[in-house]
Protein backbone atom coordinates (compact mmCIF):
# COMPACT_ATOMS: atom_id res chain seq x y z
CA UNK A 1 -23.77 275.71 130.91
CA UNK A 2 -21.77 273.31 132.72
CA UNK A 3 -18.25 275.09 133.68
CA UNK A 4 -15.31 272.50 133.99
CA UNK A 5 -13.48 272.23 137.57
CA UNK A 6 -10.40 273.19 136.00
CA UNK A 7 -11.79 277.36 134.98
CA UNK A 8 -13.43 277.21 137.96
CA UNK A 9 -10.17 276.63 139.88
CA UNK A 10 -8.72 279.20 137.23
CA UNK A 11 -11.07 281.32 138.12
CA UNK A 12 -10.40 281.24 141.50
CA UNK A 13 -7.14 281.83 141.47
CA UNK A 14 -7.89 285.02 139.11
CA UNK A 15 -10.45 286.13 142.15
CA UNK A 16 -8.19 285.76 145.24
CA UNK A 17 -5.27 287.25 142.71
CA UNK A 18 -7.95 290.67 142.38
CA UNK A 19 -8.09 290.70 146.09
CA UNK A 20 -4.74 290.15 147.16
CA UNK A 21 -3.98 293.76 145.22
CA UNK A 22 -6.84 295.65 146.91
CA UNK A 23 -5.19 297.66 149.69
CA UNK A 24 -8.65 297.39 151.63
CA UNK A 25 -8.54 293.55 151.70
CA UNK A 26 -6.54 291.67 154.41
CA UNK A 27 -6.49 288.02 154.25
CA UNK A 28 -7.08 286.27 157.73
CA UNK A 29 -6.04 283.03 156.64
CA UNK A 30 -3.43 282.34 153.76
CA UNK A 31 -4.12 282.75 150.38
CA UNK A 32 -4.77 278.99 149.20
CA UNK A 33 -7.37 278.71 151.82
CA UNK A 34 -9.10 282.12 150.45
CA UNK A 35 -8.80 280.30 147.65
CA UNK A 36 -10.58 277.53 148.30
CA UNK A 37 -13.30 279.07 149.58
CA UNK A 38 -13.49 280.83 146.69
CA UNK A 39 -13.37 278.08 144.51
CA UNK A 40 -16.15 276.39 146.76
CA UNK A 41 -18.66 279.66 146.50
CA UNK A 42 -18.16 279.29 142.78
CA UNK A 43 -18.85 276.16 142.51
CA UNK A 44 -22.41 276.41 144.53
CA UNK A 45 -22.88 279.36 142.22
CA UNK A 46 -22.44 277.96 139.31
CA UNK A 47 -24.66 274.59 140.56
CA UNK A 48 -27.54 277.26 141.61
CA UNK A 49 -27.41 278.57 138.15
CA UNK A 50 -27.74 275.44 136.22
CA UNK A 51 -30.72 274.48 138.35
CA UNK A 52 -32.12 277.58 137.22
CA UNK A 53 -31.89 276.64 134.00
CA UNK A 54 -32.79 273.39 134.05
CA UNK A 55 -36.14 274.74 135.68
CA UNK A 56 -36.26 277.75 133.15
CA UNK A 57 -36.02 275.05 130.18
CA UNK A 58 -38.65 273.00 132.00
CA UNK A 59 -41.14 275.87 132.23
CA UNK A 60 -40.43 276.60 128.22
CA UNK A 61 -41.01 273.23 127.41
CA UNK A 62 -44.20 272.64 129.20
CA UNK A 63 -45.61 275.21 127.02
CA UNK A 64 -48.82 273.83 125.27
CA UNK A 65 -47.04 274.98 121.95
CA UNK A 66 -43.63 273.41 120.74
CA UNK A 67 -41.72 276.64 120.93
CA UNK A 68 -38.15 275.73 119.21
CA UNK A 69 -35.19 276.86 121.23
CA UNK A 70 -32.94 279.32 119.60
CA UNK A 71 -35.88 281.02 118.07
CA UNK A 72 -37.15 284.58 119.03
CA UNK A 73 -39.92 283.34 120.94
CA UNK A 74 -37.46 281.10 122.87
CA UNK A 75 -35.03 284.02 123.71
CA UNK A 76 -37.91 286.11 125.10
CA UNK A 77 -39.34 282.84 127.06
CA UNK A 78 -36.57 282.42 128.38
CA UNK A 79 -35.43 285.32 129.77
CA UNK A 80 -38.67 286.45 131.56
CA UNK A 81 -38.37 283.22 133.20
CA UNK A 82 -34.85 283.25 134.43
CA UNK A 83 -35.74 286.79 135.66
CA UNK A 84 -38.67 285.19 137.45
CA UNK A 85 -36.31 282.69 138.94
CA UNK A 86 -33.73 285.22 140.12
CA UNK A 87 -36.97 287.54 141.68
CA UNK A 88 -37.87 284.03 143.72
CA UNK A 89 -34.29 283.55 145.02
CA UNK A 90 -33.70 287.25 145.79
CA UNK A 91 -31.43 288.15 143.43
């Protein structure tokens, strides 16, 4: 799912917003440059996931039989192979 720039900057300033209030988190730079940061791990996140996807879809269609997606057989598919893909990367 491709997330638009502006909820990812939303989202970002949701995030720093969370850890401004946490009395355990001090900021050693100002808040728009937390921020950004923020907004720039989110975005590599969010590109690391789609390539995940792209590759889980590309396993599930390679599949000698045309498995339809949105059926049962999909869903299943597809899970054990994002969970594969998450096991290689670590996660």
């Amino acid at each position: 799912m491709r997330v638009s720039r502006d909820k990812i900057n939303q989202l970002s300033h949701v995030v720093t917003a969370a850890l401004a209030e946490r009395p355990e988190v001090r900021f050693h730079q100002d808040r728009n440059t937390v921020r950004l940061e923020v907004r720039k791990l989110l975005e590599q996140l969010f590109a690391q996931e789609a390539k995940m996807d792209e590759a889980v879809r590309l396993k599930i269609s390679s599949q000698k039989k045309n498995i339809l997606e949105g059926s049962d057989e999909w869903d299943i598919l597809y899970r054990k192979y994002y969970q594969d893909e998450l096991k290689r990367l670590g996660v």
